[in-house]
C-alpha atoms as a PDB file:
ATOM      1  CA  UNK A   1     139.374 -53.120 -94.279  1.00  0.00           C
ATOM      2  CA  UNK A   2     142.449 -53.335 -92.022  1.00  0.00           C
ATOM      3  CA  UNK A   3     143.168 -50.579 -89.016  1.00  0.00           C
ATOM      4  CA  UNK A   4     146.330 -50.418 -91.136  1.00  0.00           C
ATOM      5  CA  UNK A   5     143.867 -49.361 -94.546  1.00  0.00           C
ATOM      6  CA  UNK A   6     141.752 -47.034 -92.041  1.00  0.00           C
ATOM      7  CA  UNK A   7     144.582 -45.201 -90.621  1.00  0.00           C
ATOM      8  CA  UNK A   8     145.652 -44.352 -94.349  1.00  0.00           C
ATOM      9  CA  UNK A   9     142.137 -43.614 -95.165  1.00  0.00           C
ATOM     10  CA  UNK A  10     141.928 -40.932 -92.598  1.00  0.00           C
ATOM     11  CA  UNK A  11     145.373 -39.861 -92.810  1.00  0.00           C
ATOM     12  CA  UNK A  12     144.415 -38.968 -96.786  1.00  0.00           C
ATOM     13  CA  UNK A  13     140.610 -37.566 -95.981  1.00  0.00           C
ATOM     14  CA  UNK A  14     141.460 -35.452 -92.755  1.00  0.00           C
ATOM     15  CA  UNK A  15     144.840 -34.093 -94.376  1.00  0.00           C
ATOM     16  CA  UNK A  16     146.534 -35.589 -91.727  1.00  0.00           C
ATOM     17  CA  UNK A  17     150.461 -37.169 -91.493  1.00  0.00           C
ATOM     18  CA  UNK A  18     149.762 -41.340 -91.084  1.00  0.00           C
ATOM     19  CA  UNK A  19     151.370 -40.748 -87.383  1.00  0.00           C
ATOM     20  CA  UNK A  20     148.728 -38.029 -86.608  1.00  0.00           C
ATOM     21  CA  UNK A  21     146.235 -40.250 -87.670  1.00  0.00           C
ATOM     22  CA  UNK A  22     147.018 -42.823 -86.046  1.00  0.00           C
ATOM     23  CA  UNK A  23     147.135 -41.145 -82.776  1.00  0.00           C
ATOM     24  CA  UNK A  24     143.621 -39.983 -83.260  1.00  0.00           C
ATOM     25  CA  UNK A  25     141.894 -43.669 -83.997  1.00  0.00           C
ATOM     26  CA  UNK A  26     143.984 -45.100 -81.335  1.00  0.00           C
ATOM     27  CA  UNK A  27     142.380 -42.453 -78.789  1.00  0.00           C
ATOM     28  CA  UNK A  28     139.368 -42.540 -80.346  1.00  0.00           C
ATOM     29  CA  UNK A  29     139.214 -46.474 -79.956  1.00  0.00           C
ATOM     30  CA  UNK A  30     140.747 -46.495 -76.512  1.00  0.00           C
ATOM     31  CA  UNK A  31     138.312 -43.621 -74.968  1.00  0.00           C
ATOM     32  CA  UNK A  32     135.598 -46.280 -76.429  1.00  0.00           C
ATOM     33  CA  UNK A  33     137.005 -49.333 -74.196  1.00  0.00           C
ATOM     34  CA  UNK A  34     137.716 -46.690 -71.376  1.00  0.00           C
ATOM     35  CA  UNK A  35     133.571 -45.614 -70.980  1.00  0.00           C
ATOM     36  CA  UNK A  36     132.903 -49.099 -71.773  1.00  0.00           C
ATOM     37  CA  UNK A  37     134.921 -50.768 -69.394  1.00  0.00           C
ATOM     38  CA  UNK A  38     133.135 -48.061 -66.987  1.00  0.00           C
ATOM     39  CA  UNK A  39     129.764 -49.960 -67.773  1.00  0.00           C
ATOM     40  CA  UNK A  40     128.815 -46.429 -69.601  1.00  0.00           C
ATOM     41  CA  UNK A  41     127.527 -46.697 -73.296  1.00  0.00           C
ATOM     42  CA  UNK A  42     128.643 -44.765 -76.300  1.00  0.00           C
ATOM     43  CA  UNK A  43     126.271 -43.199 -78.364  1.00  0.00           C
ATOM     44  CA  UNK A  44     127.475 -41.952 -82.022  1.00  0.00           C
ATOM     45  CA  UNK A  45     124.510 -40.415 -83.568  1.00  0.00           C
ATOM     46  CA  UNK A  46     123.763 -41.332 -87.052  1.00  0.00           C
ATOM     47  CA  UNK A  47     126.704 -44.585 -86.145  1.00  0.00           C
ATOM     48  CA  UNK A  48     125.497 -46.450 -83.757  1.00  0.00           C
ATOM     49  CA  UNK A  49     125.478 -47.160 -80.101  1.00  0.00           C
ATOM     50  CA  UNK A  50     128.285 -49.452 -78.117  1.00  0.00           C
ATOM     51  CA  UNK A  51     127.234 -51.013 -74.522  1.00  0.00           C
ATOM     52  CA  UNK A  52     128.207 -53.530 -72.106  1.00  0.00           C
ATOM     53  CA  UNK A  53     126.051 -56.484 -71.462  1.00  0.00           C
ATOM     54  CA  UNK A  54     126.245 -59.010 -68.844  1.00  0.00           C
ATOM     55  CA  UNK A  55     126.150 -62.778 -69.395  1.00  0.00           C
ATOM     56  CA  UNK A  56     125.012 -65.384 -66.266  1.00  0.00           C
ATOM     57  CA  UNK A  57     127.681 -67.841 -65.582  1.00  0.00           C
ATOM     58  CA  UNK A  58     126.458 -71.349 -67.693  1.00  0.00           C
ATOM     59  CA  UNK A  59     127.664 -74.933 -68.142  1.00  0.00           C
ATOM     60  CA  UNK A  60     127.538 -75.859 -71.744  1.00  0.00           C
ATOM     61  CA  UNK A  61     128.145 -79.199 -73.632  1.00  0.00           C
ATOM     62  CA  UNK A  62     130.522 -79.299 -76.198  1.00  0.00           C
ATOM     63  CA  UNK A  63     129.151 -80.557 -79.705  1.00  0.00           C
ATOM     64  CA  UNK A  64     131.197 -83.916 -80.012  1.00  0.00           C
ATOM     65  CA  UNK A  65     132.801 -84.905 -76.756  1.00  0.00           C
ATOM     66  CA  UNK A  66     129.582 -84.811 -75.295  1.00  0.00           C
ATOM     67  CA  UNK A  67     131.893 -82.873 -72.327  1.00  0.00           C
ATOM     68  CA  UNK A  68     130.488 -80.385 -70.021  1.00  0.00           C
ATOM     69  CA  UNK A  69     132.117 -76.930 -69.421  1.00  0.00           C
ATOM     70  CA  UNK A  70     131.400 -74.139 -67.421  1.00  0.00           C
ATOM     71  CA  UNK A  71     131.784 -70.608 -68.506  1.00  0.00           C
ATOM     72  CA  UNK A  72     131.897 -67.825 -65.900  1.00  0.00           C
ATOM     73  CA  UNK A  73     129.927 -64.657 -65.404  1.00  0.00           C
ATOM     74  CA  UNK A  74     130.950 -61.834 -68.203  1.00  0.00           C
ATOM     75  CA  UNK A  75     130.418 -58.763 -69.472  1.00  0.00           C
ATOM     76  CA  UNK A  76     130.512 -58.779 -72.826  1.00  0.00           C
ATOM     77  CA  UNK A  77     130.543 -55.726 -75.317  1.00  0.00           C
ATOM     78  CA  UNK A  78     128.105 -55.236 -77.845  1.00  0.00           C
ATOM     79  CA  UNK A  79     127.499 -52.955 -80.849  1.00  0.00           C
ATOM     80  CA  UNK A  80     124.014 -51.984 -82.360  1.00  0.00           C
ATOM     81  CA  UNK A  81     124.075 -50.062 -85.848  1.00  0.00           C
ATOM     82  CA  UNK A  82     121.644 -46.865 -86.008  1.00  0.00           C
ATOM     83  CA  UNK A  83     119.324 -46.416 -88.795  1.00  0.00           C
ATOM     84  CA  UNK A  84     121.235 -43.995 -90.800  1.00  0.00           C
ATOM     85  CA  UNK A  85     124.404 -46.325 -91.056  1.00  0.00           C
ATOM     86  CA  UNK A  86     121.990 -49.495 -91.831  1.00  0.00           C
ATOM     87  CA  UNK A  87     120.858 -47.488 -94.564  1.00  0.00           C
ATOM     88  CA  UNK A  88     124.151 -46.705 -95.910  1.00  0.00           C
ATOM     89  CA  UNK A  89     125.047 -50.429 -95.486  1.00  0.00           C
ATOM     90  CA  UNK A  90     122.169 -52.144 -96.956  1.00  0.00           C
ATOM     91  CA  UNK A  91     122.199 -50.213-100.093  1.00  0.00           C
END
């Protein structure tokens, strides 16, 4: 599914115009990178939970070349499914 597809799924569920709909996943998704970005996690109950992780600066080979890179301390988001959306998924 495409944010394109999602905004005109909600649009038809919520009885809402596309532009009104749009406005509300695009604050929904940005008030998601805000807390994030905040190092805050967001919890959706029967959804999931979103949180930030941090990754230790590395050097890594690349397969190949043989060549050696180094990749910088991150933070890195991460999403983990609760159980009532793995059950709707794995059905």
């Amino acid at each position: 599914m495409t944010k394109r597809e999602l905004l005109e799924q909600v649009a038809r569920k919520a009885h809402l115009t596309k532009r009104a709909a749009k406005e509300a996943v695009e604050v929904f998704l940005a008030e998601i990178g805000r807390t994030l970005s905040k190092g805050e996690k967001v919890v959706l109950s029967g959804f999931g939970t979103f949180r930030v992780i941090s990754m230790k600066g590395k050097t890594v080979k690349i397969p190949g070349t043989e060549k050696l890179v180094t990749i910088k301390a991150h933070r890195s988001p991460r999403f983990t499914p609760g159980k009532k959306f793995k059950r709707q998924v794995v059905r």
